[in-house]
PDB file of N, CA and C in Angstrom:
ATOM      1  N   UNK A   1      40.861 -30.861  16.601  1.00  0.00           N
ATOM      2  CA  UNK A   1      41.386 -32.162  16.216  1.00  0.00           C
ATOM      3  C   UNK A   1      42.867 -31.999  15.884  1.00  0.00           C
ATOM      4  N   UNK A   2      43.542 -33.043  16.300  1.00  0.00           N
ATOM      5  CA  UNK A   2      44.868 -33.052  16.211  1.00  0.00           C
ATOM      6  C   UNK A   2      45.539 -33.520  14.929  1.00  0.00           C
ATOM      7  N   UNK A   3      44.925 -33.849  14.058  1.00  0.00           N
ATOM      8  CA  UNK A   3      45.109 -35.032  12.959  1.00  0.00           C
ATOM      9  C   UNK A   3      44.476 -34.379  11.679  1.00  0.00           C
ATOM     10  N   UNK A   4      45.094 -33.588  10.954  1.00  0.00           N
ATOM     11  CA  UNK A   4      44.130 -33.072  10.060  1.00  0.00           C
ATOM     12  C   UNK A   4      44.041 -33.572   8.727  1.00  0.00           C
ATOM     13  N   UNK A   5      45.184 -34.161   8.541  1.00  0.00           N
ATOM     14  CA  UNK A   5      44.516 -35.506   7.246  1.00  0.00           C
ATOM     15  C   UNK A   5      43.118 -36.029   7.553  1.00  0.00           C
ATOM     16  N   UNK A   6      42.898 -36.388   9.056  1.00  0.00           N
ATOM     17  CA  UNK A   6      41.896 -37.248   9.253  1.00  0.00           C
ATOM     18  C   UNK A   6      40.498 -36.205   9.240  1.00  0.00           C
ATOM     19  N   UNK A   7      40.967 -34.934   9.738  1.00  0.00           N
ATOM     20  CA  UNK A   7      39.870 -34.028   9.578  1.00  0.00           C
ATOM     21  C   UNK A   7      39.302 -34.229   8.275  1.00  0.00           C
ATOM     22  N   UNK A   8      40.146 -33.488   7.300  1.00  0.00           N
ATOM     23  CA  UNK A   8      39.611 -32.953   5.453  1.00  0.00           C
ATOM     24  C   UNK A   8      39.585 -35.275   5.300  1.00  0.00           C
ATOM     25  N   UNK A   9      39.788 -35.719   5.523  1.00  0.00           N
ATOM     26  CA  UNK A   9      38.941 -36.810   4.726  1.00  0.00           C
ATOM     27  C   UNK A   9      37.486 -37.774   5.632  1.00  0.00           C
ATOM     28  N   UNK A  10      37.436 -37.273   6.877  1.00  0.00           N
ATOM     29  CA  UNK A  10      36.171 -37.140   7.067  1.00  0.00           C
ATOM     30  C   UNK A  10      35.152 -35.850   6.647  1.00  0.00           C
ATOM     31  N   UNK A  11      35.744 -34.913   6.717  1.00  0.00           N
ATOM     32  CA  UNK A  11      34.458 -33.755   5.861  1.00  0.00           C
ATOM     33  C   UNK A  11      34.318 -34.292   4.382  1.00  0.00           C
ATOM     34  N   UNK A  12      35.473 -34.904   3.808  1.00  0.00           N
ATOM     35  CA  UNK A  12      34.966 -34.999   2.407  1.00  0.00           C
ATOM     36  C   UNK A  12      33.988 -36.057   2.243  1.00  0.00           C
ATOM     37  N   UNK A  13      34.142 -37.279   3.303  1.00  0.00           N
ATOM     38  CA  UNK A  13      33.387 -37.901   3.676  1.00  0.00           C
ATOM     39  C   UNK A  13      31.484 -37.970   4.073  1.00  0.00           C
ATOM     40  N   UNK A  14      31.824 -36.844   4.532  1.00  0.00           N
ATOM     41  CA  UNK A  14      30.552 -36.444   5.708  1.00  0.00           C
ATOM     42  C   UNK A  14      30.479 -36.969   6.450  1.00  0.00           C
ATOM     43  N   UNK A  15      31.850 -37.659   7.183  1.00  0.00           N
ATOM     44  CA  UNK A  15      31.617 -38.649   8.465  1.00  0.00           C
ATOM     45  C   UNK A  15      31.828 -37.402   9.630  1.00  0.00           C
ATOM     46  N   UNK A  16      30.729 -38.041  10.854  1.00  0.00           N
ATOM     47  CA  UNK A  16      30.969 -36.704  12.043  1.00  0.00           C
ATOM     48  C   UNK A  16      31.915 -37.750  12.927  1.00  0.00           C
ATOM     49  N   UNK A  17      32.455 -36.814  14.243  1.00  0.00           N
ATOM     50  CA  UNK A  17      32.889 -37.843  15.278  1.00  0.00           C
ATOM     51  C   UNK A  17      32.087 -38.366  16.062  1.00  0.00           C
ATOM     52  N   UNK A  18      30.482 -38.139  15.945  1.00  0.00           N
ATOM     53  CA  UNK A  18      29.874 -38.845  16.346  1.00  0.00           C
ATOM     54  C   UNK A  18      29.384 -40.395  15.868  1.00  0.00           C
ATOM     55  N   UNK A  19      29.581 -40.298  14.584  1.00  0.00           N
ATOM     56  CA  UNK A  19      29.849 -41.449  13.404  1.00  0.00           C
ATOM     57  C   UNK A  19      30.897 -42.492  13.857  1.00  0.00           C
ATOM     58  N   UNK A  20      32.361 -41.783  14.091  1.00  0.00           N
ATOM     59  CA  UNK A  20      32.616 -42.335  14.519  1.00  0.00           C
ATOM     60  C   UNK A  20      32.424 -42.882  15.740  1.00  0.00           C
ATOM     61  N   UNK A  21      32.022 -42.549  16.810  1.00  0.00           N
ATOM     62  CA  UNK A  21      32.079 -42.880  18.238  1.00  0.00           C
ATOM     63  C   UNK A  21      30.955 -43.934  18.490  1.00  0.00           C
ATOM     64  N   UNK A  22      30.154 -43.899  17.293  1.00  0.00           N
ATOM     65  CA  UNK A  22      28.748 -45.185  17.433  1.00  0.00           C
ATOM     66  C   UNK A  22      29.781 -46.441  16.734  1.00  0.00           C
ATOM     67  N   UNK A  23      30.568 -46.051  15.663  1.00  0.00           N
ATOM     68  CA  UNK A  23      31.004 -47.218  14.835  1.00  0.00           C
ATOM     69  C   UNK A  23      31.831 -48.003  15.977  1.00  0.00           C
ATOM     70  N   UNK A  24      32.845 -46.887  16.606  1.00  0.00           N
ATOM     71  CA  UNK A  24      33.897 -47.669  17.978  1.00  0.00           C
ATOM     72  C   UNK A  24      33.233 -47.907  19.075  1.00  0.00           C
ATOM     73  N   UNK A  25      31.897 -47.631  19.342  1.00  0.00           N
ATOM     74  CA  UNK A  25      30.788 -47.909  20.459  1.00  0.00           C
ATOM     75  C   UNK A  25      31.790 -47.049  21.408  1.00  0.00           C
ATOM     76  N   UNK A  26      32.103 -46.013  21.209  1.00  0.00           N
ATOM     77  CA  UNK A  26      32.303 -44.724  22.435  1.00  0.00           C
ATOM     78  C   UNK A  26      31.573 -43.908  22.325  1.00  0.00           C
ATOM     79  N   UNK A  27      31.490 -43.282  23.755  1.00  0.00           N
ATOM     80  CA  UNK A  27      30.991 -42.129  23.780  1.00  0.00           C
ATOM     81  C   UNK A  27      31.458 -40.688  22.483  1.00  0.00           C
ATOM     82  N   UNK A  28      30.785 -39.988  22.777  1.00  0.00           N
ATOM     83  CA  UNK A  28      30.951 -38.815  21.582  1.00  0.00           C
ATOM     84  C   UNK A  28      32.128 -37.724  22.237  1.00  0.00           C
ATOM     85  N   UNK A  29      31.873 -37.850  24.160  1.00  0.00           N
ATOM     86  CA  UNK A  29      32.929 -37.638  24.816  1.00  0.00           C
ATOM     87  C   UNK A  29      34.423 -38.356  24.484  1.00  0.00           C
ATOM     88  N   UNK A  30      33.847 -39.437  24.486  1.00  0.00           N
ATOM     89  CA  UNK A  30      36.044 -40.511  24.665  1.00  0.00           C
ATOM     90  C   UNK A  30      36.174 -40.101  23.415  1.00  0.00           C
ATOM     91  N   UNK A  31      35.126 -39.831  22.345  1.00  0.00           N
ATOM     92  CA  UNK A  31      36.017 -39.804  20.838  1.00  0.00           C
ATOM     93  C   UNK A  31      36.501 -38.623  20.780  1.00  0.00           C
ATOM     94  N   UNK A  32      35.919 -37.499  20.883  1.00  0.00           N
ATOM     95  CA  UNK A  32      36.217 -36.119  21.042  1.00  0.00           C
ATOM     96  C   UNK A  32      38.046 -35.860  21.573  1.00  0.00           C
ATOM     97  N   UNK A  33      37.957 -37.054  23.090  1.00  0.00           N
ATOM     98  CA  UNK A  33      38.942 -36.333  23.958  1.00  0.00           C
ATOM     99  C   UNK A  33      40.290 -37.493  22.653  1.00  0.00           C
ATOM    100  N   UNK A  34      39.964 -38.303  22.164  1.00  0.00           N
ATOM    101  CA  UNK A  34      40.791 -38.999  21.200  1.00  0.00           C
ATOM    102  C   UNK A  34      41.517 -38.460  20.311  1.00  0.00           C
ATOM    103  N   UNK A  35      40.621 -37.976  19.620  1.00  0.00           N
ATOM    104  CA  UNK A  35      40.947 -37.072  18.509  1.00  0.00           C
ATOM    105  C   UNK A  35      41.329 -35.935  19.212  1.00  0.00           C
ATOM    106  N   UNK A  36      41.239 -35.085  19.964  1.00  0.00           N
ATOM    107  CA  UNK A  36      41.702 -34.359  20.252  1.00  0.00           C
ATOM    108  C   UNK A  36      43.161 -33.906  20.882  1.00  0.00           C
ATOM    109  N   UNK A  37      43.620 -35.223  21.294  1.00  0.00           N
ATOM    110  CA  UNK A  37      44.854 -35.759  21.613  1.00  0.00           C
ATOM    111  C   UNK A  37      44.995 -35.827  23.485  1.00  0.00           C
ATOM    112  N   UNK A  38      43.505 -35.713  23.917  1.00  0.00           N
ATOM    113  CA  UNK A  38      43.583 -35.800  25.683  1.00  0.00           C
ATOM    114  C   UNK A  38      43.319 -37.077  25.803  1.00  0.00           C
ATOM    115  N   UNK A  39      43.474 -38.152  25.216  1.00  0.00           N
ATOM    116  CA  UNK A  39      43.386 -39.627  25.178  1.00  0.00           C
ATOM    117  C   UNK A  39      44.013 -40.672  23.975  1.00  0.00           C
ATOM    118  N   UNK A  40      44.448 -41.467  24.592  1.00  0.00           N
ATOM    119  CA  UNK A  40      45.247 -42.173  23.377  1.00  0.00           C
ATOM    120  C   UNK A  40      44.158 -43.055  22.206  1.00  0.00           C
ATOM    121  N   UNK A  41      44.456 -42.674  21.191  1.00  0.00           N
ATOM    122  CA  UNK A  41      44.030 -43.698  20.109  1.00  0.00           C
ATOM    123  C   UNK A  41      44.397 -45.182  20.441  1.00  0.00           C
ATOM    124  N   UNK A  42      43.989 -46.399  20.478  1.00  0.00           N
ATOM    125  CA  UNK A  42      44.308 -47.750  20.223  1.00  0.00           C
ATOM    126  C   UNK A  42      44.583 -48.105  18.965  1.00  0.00           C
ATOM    127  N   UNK A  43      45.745 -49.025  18.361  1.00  0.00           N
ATOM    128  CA  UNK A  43      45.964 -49.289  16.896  1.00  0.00           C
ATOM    129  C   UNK A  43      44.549 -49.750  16.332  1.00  0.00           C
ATOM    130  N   UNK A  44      43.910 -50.958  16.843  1.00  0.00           N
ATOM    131  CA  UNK A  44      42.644 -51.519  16.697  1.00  0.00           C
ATOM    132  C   UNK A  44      41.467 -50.083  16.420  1.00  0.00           C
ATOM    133  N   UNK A  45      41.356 -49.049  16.613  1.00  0.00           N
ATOM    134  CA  UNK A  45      40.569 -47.777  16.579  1.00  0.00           C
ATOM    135  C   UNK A  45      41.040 -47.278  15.767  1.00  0.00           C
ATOM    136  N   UNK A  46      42.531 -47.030  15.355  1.00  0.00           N
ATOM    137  CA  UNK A  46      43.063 -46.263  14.506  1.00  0.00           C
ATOM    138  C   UNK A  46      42.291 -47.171  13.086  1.00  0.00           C
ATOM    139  N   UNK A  47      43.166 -48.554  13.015  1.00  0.00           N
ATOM    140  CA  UNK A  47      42.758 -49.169  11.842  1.00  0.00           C
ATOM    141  C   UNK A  47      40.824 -49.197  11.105  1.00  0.00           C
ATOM    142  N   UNK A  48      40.414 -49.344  12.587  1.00  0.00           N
ATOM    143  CA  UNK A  48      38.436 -48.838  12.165  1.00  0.00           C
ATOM    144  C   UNK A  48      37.987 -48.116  11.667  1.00  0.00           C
ATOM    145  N   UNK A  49      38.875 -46.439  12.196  1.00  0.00           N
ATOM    146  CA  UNK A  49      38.755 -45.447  11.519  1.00  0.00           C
ATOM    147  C   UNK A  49      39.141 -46.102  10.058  1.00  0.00           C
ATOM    148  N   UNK A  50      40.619 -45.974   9.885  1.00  0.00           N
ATOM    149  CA  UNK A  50      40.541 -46.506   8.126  1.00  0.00           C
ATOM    150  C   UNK A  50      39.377 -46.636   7.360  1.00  0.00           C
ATOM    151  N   UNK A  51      39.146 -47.911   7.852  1.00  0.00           N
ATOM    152  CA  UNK A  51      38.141 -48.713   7.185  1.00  0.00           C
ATOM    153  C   UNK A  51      37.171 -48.481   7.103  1.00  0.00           C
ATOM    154  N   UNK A  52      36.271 -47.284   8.309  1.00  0.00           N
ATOM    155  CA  UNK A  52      34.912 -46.817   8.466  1.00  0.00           C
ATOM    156  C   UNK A  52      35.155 -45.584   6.722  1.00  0.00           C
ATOM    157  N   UNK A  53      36.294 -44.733   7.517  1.00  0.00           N
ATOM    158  CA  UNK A  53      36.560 -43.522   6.528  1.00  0.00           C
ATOM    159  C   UNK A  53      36.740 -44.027   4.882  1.00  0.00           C
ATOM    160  N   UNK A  54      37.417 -45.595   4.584  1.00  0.00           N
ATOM    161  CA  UNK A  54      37.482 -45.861   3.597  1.00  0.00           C
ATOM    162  C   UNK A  54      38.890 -45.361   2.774  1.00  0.00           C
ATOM    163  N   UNK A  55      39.628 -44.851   2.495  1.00  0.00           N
ATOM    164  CA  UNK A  55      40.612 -44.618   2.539  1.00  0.00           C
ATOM    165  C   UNK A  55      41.549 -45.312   2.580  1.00  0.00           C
ATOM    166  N   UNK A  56      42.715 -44.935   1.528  1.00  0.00           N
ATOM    167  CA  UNK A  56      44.069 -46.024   0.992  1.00  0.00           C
ATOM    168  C   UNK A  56      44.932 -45.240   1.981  1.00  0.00           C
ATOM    169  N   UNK A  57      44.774 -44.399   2.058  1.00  0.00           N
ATOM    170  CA  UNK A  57      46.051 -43.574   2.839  1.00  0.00           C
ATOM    171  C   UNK A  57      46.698 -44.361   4.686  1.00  0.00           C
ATOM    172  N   UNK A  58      47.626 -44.831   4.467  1.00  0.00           N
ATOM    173  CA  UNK A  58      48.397 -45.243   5.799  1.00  0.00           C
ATOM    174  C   UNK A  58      47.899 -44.716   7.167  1.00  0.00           C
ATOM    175  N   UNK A  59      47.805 -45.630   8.081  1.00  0.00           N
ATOM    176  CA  UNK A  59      47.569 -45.227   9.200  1.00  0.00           C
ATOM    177  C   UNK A  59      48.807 -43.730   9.423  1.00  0.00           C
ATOM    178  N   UNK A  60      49.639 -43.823   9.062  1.00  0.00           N
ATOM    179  CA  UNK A  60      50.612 -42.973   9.397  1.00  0.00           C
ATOM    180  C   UNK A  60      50.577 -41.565   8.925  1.00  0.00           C
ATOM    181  N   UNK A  61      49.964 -41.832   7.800  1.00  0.00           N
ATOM    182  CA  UNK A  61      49.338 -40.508   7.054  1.00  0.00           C
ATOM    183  C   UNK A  61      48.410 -40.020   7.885  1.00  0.00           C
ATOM    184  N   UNK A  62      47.047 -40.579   7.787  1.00  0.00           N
ATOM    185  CA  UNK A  62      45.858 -40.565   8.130  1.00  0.00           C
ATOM    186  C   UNK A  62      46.304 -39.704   9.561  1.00  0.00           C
ATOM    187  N   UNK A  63      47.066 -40.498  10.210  1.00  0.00           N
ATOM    188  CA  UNK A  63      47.040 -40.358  11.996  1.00  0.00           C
ATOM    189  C   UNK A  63      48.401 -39.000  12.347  1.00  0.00           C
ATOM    190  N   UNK A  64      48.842 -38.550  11.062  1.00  0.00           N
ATOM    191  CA  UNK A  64      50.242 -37.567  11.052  1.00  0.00           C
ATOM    192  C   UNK A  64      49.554 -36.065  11.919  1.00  0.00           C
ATOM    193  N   UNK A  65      50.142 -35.866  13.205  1.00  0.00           N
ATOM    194  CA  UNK A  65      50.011 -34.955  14.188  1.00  0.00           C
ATOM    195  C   UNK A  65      50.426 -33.673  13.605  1.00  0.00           C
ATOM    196  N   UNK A  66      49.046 -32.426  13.763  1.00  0.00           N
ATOM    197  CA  UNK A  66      49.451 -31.476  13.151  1.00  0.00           C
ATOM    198  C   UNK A  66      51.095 -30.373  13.609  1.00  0.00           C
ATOM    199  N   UNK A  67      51.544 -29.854  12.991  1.00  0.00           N
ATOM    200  CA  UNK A  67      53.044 -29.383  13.450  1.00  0.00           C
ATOM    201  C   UNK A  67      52.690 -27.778  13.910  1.00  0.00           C
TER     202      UNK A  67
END
């Protein structure tokens, strides 16, 4: 995963990316290749995540590409 804010607050969560991929009705494939950065996130997906994960932290945070 490319996004590791988003990693450590889904484990703290216990959300999987399969969690997510039922909540965005994708495959466990498109979410995988998403997060992984071989496919683009949509703002509308980004913001779901938020809201599924629960979390105050900014899309910008949340979505900050590891360096």
């Amino acid at each position: 995963m490319i996004y590791p804010v988003l990693e450590k607050e889904m484990e703290r969560k216990g959300i999987t990316q399969k969690d997510l991929a039922n909540a965005l009705i994708r495959t466990p494939a498109t979410m995988c290749n998403k997060l992984s950065g071989n496919a683009q996130l949509t703002l509308a997906e980004a913001f779901a995540i938020q809201k599924l994960i629960g979390t105050r932290l900014s899309i910008d945070s949340l979505f900050k590409e590891a360096e």
